[in-house]
N, C-alpha and C. Protein backbone atom coordinates (compact mmCIF):
# COMPACT_ATOMS: atom_id res chain seq x y z
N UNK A 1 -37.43 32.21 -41.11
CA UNK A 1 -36.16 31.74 -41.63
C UNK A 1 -36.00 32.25 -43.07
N UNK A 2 -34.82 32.42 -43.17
CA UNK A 2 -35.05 33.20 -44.48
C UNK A 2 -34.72 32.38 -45.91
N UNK A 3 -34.97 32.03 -46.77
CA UNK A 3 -35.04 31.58 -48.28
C UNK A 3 -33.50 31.07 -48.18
N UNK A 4 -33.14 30.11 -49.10
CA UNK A 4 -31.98 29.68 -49.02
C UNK A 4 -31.35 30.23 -50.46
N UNK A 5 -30.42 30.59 -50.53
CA UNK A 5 -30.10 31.58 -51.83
C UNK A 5 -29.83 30.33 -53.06
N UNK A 6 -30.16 30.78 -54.40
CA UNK A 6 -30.28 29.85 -55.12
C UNK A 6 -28.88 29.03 -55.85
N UNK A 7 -27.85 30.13 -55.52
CA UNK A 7 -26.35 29.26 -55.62
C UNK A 7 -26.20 27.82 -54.50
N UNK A 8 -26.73 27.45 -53.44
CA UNK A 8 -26.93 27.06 -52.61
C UNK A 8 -28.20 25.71 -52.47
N UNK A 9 -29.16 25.86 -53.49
CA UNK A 9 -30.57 24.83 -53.37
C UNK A 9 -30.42 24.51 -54.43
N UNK A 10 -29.71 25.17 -55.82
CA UNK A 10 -29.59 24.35 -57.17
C UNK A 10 -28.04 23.96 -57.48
N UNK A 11 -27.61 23.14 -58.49
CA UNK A 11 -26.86 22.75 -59.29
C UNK A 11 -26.54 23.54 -59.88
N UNK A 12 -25.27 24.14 -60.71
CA UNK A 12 -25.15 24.70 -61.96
C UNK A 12 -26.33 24.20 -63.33
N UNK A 13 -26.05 22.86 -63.06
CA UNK A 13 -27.34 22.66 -64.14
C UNK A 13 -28.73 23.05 -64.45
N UNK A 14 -28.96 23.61 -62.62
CA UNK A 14 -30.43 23.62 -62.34
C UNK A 14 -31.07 25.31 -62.53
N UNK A 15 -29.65 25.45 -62.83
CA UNK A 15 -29.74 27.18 -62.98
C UNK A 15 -30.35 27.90 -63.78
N UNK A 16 -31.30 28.80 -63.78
CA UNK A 16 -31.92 29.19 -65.18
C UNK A 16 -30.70 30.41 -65.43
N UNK A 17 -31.25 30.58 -66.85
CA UNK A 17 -30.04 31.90 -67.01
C UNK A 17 -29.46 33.08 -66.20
N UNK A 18 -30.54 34.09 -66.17
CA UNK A 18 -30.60 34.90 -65.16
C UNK A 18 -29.46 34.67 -63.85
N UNK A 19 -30.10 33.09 -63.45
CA UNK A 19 -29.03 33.12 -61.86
C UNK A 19 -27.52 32.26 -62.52
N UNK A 20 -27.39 31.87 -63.61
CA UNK A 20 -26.09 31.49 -64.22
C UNK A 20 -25.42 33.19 -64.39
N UNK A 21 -25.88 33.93 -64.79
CA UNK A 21 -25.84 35.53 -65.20
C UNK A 21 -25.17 35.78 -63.85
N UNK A 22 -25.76 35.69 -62.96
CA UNK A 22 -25.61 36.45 -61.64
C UNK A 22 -24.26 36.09 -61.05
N UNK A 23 -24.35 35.05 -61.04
CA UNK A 23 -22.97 34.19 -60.93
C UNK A 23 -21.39 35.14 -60.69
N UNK A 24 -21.39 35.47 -61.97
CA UNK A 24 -20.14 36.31 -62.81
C UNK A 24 -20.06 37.46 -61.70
N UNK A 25 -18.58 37.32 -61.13
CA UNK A 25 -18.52 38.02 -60.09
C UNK A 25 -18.08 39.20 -60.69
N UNK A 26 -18.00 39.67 -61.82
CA UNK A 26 -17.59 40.84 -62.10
C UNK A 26 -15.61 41.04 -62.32
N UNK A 27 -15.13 39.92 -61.93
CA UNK A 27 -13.71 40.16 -62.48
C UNK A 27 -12.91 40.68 -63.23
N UNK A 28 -13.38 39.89 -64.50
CA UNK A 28 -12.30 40.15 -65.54
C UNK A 28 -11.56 38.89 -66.39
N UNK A 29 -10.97 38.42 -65.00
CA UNK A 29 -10.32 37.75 -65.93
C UNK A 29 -10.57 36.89 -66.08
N UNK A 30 -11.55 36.00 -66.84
CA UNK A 30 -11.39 35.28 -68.15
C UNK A 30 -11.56 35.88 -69.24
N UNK A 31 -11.11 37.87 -69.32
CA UNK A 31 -11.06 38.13 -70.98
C UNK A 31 -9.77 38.39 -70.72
N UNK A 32 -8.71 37.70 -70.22
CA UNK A 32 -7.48 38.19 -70.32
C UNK A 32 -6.95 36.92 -71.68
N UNK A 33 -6.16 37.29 -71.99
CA UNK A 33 -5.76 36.65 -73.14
C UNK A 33 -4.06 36.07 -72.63
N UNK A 34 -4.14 34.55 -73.06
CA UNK A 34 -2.81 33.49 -72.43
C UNK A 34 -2.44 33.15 -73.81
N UNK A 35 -1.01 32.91 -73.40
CA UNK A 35 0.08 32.25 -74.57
C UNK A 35 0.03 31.12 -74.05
N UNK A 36 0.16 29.81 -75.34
CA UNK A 36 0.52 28.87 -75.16
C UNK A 36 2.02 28.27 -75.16
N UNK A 37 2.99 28.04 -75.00
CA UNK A 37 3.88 27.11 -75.61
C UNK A 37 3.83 26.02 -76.13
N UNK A 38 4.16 25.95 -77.93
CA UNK A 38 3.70 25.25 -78.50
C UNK A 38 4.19 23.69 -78.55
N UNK A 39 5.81 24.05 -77.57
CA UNK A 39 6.53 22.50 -77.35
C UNK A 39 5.90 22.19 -75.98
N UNK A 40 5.70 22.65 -75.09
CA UNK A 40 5.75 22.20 -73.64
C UNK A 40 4.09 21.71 -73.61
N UNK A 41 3.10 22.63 -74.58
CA UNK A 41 1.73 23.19 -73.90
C UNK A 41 1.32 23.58 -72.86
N UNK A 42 2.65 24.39 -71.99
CA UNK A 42 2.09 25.28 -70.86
C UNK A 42 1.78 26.74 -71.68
N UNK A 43 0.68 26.51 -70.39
CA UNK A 43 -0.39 28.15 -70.86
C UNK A 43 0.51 29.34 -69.74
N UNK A 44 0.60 30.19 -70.16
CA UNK A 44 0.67 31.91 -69.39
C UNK A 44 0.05 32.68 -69.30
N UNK A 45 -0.14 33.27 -68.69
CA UNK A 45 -1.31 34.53 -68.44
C UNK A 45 -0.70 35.70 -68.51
N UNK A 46 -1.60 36.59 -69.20
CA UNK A 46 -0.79 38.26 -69.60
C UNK A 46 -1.80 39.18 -68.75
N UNK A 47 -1.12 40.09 -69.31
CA UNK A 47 -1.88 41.15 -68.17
C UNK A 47 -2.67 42.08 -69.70
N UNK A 48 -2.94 41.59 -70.80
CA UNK A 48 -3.90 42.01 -71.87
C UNK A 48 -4.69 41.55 -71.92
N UNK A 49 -6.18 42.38 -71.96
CA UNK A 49 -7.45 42.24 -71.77
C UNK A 49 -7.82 42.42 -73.55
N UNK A 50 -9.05 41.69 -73.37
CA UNK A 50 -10.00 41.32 -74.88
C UNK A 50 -10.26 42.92 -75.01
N UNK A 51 -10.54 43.61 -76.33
CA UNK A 51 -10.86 44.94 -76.27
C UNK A 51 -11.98 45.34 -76.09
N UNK A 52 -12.85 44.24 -75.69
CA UNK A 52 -13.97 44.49 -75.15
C UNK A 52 -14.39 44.60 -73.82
N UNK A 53 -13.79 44.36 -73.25
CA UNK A 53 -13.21 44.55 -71.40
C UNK A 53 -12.85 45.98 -71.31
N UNK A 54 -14.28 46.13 -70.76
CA UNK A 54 -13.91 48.17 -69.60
C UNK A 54 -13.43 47.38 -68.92
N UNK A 55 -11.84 48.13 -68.87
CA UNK A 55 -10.88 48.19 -67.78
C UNK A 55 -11.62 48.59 -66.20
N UNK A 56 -12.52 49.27 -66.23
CA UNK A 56 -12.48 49.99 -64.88
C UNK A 56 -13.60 48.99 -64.34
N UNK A 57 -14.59 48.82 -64.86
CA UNK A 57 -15.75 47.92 -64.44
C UNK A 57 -15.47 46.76 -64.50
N UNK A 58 -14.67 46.17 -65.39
CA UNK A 58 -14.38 44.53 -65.53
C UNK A 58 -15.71 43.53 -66.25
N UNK A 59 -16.52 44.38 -67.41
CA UNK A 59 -17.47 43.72 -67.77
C UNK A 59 -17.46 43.77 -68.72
N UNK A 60 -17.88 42.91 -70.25
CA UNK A 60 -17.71 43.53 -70.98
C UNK A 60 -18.91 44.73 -71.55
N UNK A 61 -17.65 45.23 -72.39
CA UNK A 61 -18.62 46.27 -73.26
C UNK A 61 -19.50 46.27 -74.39
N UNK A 62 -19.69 44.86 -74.77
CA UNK A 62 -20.81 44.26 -75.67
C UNK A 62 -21.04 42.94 -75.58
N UNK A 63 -21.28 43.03 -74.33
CA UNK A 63 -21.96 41.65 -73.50
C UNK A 63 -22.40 40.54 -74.85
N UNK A 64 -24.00 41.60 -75.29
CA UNK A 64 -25.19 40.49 -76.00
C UNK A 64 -24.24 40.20 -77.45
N UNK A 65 -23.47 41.10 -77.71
CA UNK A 65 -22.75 40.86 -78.78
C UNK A 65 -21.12 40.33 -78.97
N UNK A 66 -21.12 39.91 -78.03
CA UNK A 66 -19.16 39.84 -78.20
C UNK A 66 -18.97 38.35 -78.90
N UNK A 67 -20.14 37.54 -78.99
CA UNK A 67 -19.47 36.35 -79.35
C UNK A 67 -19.56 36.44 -81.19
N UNK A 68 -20.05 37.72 -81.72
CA UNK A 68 -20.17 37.76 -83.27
C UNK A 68 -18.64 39.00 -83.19
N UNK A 69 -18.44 39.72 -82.31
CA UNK A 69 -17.93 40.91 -82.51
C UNK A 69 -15.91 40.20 -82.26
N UNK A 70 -16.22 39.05 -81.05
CA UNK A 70 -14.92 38.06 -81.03
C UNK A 70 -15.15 36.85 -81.00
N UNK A 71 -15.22 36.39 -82.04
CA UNK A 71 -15.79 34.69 -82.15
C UNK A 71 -14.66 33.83 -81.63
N UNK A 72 -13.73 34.10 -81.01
CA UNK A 72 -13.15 33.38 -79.99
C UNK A 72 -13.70 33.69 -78.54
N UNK A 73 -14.53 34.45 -78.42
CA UNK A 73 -14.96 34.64 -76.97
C UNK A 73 -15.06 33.48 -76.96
N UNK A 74 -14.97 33.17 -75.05
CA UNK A 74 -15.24 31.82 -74.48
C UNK A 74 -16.78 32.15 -73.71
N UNK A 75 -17.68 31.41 -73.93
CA UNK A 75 -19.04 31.64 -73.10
C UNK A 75 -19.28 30.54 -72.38
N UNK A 76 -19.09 31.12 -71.27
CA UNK A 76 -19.14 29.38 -70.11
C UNK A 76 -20.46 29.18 -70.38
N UNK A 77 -20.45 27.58 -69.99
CA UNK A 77 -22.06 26.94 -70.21
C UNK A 77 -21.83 26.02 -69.10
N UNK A 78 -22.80 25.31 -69.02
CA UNK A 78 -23.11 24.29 -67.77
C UNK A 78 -22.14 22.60 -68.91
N UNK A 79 -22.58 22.86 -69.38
CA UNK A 79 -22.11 21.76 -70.75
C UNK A 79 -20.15 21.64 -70.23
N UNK A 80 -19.50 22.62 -69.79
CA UNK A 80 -18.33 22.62 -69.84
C UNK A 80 -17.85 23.01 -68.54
N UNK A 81 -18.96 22.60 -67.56
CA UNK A 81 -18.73 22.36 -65.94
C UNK A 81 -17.16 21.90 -65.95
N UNK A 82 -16.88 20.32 -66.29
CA UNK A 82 -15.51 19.68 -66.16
C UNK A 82 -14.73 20.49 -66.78
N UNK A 83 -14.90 21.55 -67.76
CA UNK A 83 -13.44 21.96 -67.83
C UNK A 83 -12.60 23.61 -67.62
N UNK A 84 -13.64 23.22 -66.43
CA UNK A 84 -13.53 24.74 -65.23
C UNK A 84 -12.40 24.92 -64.95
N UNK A 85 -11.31 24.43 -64.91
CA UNK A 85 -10.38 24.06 -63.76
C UNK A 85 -9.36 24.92 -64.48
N UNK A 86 -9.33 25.68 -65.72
CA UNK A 86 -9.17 27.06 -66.29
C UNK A 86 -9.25 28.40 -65.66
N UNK A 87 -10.48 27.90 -64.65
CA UNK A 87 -10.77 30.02 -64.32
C UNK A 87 -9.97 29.66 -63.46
N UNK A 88 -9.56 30.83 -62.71
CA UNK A 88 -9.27 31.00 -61.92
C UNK A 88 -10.02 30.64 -60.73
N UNK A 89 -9.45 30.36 -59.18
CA UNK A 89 -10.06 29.47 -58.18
C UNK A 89 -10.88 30.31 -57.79
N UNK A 90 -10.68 31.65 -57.56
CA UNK A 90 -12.10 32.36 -57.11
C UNK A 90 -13.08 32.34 -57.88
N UNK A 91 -12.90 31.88 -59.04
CA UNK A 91 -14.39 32.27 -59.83
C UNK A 91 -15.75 31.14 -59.02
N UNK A 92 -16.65 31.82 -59.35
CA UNK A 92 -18.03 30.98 -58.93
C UNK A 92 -18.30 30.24 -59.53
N UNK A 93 -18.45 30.17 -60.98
CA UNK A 93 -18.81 28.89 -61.67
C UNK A 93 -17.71 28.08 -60.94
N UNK A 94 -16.44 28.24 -61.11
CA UNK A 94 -15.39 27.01 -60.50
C UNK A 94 -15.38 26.46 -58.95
N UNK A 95 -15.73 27.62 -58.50
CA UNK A 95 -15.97 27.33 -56.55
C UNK A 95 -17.24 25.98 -57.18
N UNK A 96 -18.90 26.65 -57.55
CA UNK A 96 -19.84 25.41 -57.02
C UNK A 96 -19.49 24.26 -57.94
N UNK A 97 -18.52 24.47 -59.21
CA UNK A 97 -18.20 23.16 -59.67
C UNK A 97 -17.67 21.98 -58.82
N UNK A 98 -16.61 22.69 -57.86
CA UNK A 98 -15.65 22.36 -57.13
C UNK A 98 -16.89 21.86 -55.72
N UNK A 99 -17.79 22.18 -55.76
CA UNK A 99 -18.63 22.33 -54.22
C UNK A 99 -18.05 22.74 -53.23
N UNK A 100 -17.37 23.77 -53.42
CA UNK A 100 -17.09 25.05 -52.74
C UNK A 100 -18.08 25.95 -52.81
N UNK A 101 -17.81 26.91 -51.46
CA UNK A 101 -19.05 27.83 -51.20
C UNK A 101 -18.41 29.34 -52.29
N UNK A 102 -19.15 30.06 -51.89
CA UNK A 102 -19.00 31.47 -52.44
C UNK A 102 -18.07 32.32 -51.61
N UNK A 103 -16.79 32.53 -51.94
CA UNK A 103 -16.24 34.06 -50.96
C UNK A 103 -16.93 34.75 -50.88
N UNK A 104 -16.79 35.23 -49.48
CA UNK A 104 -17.30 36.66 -48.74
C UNK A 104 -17.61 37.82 -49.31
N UNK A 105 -16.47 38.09 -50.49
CA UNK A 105 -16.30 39.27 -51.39
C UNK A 105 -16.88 38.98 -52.46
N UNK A 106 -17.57 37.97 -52.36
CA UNK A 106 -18.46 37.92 -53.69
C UNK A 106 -19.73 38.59 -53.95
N UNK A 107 -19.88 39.63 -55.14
CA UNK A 107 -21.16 40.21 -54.84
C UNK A 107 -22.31 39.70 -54.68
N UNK A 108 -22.81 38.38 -54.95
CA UNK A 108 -23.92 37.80 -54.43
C UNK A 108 -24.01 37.73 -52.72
N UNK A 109 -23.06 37.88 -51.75
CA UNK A 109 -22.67 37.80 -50.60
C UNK A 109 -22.64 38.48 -49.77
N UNK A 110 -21.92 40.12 -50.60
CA UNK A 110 -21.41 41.02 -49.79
C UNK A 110 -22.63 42.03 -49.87
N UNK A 111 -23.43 41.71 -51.83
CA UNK A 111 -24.49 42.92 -51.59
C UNK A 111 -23.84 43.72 -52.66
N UNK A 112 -22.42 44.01 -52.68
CA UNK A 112 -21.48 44.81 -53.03
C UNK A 112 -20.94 44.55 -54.44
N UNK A 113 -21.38 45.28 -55.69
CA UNK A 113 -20.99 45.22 -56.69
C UNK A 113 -19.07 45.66 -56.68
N UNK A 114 -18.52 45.87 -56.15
CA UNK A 114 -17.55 46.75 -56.10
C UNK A 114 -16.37 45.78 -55.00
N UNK A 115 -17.26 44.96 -54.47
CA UNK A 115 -16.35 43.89 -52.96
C UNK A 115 -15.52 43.27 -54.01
N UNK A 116 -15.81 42.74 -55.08
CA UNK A 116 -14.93 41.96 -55.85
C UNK A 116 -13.04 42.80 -56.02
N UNK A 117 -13.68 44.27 -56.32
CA UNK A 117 -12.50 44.88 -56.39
C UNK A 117 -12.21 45.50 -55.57
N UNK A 118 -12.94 45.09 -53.94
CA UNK A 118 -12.28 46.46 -52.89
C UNK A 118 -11.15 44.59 -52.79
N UNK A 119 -11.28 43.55 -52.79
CA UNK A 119 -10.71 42.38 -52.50
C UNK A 119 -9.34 42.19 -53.21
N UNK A 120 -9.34 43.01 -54.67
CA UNK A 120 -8.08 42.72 -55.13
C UNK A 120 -8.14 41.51 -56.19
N UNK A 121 -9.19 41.08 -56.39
CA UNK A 121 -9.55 39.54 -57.03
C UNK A 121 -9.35 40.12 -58.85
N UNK A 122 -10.30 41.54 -58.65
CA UNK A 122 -10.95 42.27 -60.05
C UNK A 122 -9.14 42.48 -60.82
N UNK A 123 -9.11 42.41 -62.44
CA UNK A 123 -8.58 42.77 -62.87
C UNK A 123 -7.99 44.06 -63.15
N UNK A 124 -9.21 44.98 -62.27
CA UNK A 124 -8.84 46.41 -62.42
C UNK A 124 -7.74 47.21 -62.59
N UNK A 125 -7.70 48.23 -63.02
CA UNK A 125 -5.82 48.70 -62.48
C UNK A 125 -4.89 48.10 -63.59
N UNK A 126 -5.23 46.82 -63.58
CA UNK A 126 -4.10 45.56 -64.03
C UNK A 126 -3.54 45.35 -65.08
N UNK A 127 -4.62 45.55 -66.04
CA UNK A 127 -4.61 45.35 -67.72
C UNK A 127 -4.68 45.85 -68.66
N UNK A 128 -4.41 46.15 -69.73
CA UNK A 128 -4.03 47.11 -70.59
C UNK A 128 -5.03 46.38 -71.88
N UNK A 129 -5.52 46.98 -72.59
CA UNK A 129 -6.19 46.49 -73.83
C UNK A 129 -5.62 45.91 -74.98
N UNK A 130 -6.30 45.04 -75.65
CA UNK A 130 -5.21 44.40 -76.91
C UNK A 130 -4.83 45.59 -77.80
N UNK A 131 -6.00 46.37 -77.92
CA UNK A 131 -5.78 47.75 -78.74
C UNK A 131 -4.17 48.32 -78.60
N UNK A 132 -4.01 47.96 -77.31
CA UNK A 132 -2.67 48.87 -77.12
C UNK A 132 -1.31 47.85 -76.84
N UNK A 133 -1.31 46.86 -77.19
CA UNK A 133 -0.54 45.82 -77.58
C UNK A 133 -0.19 45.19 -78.87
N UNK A 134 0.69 45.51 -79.17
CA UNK A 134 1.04 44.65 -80.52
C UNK A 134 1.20 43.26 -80.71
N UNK A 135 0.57 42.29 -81.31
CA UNK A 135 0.68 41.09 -81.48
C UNK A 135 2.23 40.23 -80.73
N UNK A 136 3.46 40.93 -81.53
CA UNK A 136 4.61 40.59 -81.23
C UNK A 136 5.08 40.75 -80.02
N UNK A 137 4.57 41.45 -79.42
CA UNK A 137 4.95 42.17 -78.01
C UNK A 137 4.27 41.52 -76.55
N UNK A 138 3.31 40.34 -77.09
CA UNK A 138 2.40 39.67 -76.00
C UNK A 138 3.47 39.23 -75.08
N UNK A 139 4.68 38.27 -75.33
CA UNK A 139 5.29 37.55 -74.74
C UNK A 139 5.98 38.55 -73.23
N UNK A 140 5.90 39.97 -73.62
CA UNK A 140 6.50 40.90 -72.51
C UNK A 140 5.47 41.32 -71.75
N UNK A 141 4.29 40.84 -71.48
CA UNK A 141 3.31 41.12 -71.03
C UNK A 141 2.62 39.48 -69.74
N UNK A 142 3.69 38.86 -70.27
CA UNK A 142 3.52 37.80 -69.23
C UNK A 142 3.54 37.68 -67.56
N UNK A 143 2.23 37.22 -67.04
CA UNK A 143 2.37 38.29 -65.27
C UNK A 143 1.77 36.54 -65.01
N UNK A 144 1.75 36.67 -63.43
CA UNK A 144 1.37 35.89 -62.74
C UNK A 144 0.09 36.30 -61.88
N UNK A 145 -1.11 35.59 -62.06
CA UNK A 145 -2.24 36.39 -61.14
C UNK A 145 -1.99 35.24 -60.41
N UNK A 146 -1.89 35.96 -59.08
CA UNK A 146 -2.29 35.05 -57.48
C UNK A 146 -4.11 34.94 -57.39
N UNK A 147 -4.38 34.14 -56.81
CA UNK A 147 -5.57 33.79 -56.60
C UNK A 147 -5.61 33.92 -54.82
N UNK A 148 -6.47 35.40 -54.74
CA UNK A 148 -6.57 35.42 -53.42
C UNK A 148 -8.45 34.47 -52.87
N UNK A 149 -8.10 33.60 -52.09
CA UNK A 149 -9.32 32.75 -51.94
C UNK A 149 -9.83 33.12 -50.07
C-alpha cells in the first residue's frame, strides 16, 4: 500500500517547511496586486503582477529575498490559516484550510510542474508587470479571475 501523501496525514500546522513550500502550486496569483475602494472597502483584482513575478513561470524571482526587496510581500504562514479566504479557491493552502482535497491539476497530484498552467488556473499569459504600469493607470487594469475548481 503505498504511503499516504503528507497534504493528506498532516494539518497545515503539522507541516514542516519544506512540505508548506511544496504546497504553492505555482500560480501566481497572490503577487497580483488589488485596489481597494476606500468608501465601499470592496477589493478588485488587476491583471498587474509584483515585479518580482516571472511572468512565464509564475514564481517569484527573489523568492529568499522578496520580503526585504517588497516589504509588503504577503508570506502565508500557518498563523493566518483563518484569513485564507483571500486566495483564490484553487489555492492549496485555502483548499486544506477549507478541508478540501487537492485538484487534479495540482502539481503535487499530477507530477506536473506545468498542469497548473496546461489548467488555465496559472497567471501566465495574463499579467503585465508593475514596471510597466503607472501608478495612475491601475484602475484600467481591473479584470475578473474566474476560479476554475
Amino acid at each position: 500500500m503505498a504511503q499516504v501523501p503528507f497534504w493528506r496525514r498532516k494539518t497545515l500546522e503539522q507541516m514542516n517547511s519544506s512540505e508548506w513550500e511544496a504546497l504553492c502550486d505555482g500560480c501566481g496569483r497572490c503577487c497580483i496586486h488589488s485596489l481597494e475602494d476606500e468608501e465601499t472597502g470592496e477589493v478588485y483584482s488587476t491583471n498587474v503582477a509584483c515585479r518580482l513575478l516571472d511572468t512565464y513561470s509564475c514564481r517569484c524571482s527573489q523568492y529568499s529575498r522578496r520580503k526585504v526587496l517588497v516589504p509588503g510581500c504577503i508570506q502565508l504562514q500557518v498563523e493566518d490559516v483563518p484569513e485564507f479566504g483571500w486566495l483564490p479557491s484553487t489555492c492549496a493552502y485555502r483548499c486544506l484550510s477549507e478541508g478540501r482535497s487537492l485538484p487534479d491539476w495540482h502539481p503535487l497530484i499530477s507530477g506536473d510542474t506545468e498542469s497548473v498552467h496546461k489548467a488555465g488556473i496559472s497567471v501566465r499569459g495574463r499579467v503585465v508587470s508593475e514596471e510597466l504600469v503607472h501608478p495612475d493607470d491601475m484602475e484600467e487594469h481591473v479584470v475578473t479571475w474566474v476560479d476554475v475548481d
